[in-house]
C-alpha atoms as a PDB file:
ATOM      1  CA  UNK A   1      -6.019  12.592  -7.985  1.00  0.00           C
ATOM      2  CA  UNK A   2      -2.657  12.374  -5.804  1.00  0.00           C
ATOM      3  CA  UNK A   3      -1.188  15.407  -8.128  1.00  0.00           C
ATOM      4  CA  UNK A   4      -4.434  17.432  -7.194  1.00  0.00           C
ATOM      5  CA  UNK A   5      -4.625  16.677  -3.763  1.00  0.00           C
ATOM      6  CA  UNK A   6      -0.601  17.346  -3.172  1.00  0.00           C
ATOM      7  CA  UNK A   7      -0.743  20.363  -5.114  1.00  0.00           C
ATOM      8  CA  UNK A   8      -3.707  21.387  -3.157  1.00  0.00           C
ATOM      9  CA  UNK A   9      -2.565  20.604   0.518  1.00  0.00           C
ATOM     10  CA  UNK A  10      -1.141  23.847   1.485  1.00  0.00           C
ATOM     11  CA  UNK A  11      -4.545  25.680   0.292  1.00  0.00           C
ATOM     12  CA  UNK A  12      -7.151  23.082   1.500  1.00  0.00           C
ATOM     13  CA  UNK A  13      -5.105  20.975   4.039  1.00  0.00           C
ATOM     14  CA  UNK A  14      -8.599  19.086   5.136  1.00  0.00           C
ATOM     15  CA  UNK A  15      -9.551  17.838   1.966  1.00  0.00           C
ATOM     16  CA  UNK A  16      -5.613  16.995   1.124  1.00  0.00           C
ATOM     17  CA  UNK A  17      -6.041  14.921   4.598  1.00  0.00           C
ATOM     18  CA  UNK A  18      -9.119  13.359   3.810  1.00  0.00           C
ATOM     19  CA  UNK A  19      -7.779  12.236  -0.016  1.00  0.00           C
ATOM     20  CA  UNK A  20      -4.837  10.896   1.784  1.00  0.00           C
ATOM     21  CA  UNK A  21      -6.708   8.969   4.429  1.00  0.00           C
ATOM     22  CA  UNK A  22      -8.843   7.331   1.098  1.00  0.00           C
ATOM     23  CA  UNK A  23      -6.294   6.299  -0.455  1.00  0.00           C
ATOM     24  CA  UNK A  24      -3.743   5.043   2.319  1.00  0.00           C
ATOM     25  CA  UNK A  25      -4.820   5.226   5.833  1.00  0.00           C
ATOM     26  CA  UNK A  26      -8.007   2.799   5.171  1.00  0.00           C
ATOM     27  CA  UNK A  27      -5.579   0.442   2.811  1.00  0.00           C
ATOM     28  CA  UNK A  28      -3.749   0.187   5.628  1.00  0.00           C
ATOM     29  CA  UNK A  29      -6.118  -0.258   7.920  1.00  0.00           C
ATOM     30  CA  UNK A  30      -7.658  -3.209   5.456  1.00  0.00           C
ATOM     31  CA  UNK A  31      -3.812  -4.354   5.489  1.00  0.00           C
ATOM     32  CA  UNK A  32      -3.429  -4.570   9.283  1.00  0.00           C
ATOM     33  CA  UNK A  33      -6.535  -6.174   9.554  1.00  0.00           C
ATOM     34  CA  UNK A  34      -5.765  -9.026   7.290  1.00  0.00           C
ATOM     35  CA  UNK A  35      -2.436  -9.446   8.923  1.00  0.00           C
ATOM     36  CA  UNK A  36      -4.189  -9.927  12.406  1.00  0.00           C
ATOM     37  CA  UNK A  37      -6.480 -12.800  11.184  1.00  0.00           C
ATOM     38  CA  UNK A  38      -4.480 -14.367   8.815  1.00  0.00           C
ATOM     39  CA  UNK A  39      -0.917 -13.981  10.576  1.00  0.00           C
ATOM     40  CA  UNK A  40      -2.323 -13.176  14.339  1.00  0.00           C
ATOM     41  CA  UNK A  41       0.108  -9.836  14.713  1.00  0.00           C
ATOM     42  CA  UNK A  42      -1.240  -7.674  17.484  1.00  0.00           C
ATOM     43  CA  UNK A  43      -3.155  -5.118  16.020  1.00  0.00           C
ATOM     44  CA  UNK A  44      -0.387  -2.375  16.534  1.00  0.00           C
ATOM     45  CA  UNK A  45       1.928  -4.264  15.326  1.00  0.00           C
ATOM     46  CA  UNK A  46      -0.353  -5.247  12.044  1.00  0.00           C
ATOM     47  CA  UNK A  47      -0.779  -1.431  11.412  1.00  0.00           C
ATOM     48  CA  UNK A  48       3.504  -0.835  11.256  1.00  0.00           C
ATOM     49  CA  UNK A  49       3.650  -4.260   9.254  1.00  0.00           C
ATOM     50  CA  UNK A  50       1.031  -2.916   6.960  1.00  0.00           C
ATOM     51  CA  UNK A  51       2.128   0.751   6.545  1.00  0.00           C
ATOM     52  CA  UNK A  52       5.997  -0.592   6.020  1.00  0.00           C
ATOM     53  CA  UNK A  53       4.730  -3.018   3.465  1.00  0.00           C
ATOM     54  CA  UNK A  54       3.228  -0.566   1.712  1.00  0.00           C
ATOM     55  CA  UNK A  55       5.527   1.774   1.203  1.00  0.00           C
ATOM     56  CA  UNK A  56       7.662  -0.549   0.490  1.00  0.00           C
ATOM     57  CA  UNK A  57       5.441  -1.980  -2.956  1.00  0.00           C
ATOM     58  CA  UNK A  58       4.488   1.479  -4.229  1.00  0.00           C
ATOM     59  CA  UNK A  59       7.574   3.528  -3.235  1.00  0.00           C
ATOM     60  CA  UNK A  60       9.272   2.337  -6.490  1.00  0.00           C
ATOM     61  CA  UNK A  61       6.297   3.157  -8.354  1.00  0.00           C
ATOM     62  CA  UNK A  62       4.435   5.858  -7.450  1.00  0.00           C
ATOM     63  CA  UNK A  63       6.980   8.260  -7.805  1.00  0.00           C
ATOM     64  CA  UNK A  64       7.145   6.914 -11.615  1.00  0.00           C
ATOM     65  CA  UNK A  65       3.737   7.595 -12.244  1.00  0.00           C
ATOM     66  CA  UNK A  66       3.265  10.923 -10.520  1.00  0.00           C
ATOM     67  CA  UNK A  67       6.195  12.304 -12.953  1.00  0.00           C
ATOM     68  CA  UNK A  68       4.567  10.513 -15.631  1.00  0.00           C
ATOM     69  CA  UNK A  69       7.746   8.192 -16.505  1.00  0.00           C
ATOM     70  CA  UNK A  70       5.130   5.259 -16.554  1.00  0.00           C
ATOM     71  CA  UNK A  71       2.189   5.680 -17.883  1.00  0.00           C
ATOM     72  CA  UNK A  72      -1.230   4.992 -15.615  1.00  0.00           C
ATOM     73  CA  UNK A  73      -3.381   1.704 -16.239  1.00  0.00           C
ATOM     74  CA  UNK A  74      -7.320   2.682 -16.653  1.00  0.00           C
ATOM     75  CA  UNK A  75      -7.924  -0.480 -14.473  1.00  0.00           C
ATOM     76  CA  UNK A  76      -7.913  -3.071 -11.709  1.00  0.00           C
ATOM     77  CA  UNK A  77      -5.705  -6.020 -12.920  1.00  0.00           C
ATOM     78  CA  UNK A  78      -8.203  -8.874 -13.193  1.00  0.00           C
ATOM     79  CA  UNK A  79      -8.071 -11.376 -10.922  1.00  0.00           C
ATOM     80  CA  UNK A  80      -7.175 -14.223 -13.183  1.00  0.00           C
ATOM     81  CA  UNK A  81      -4.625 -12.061 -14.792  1.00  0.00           C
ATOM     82  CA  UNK A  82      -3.732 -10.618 -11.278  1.00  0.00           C
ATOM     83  CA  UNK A  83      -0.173 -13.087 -11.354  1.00  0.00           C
ATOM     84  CA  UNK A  84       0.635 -11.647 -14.279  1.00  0.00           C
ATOM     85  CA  UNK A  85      -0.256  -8.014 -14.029  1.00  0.00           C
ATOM     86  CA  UNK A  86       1.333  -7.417 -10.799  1.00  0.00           C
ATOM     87  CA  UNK A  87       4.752  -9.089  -9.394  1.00  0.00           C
ATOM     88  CA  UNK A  88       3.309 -10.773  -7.104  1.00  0.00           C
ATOM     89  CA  UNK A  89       6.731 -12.837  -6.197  1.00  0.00           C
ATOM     90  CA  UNK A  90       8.554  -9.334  -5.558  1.00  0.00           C
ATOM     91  CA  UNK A  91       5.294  -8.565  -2.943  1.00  0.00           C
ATOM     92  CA  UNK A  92       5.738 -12.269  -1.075  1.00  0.00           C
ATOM     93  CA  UNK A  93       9.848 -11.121  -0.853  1.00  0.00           C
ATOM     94  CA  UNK A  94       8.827  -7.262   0.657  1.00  0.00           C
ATOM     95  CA  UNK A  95       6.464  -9.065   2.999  1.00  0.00           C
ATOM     96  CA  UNK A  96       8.659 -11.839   4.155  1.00  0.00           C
ATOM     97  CA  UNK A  97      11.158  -8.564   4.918  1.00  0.00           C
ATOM     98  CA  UNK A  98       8.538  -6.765   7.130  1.00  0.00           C
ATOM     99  CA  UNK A  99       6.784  -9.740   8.824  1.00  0.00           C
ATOM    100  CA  UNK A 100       8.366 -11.058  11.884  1.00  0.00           C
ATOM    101  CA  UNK A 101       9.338 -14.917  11.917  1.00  0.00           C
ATOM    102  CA  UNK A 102       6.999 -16.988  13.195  1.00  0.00           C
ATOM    103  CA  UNK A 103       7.341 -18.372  17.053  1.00  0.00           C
ATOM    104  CA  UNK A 104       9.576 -21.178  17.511  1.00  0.00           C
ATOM    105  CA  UNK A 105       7.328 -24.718  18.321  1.00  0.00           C
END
């Protein structure tokens, strides 16, 4: 779907918008709005978390797949596999980089 819609863009730029906003801008907007109820960030500041947080996790992989160096999974990880299926440790370390501390007491 990504390799249609990029090779697409320049021909239908709507649709190659609207694939785009699918697949990242309402993750991130999911993201952002975890991070304001479960960490309290402002909501701005909950969107940048989120979008930095995400590139960060699938910059190292989607690159892979799109060339086809890895090969694509046919689906979701379940969720009692989910620690095992995706690094979830490497995640907690990319998200500890992005969020700010926590205030002082």
């Amino acid at each position: 779907m990504l390799r249609l819609g990029i090779a697409e863009a320049d021909r239908m730029p709507e649709l190659a918008a609207g694939l785009y906003d699918v697949l990242f801008g309402i993750t991130v907007g999911d993201l952002a709005s975890h991070l304001v109820a479960a960490f309290g960030l402002a909501a701005d500041k909950a969107e940048v978390v989120a979008n930095e947080l995400i590139g960060l996790v699938i910059h190292p992989t989607l690159p892979r797949l799109l060339f086809g160096v890895e090969p694509l999974v046919d689906a979701m990880p379940e969720e009692t596999r989910l620690a095992a299926d995706v690094d979830l440790d490497g995640i907690r370390h990319l998200l500890r980089i992005v969020m700010p501390p926590p205030p002082a007491a």
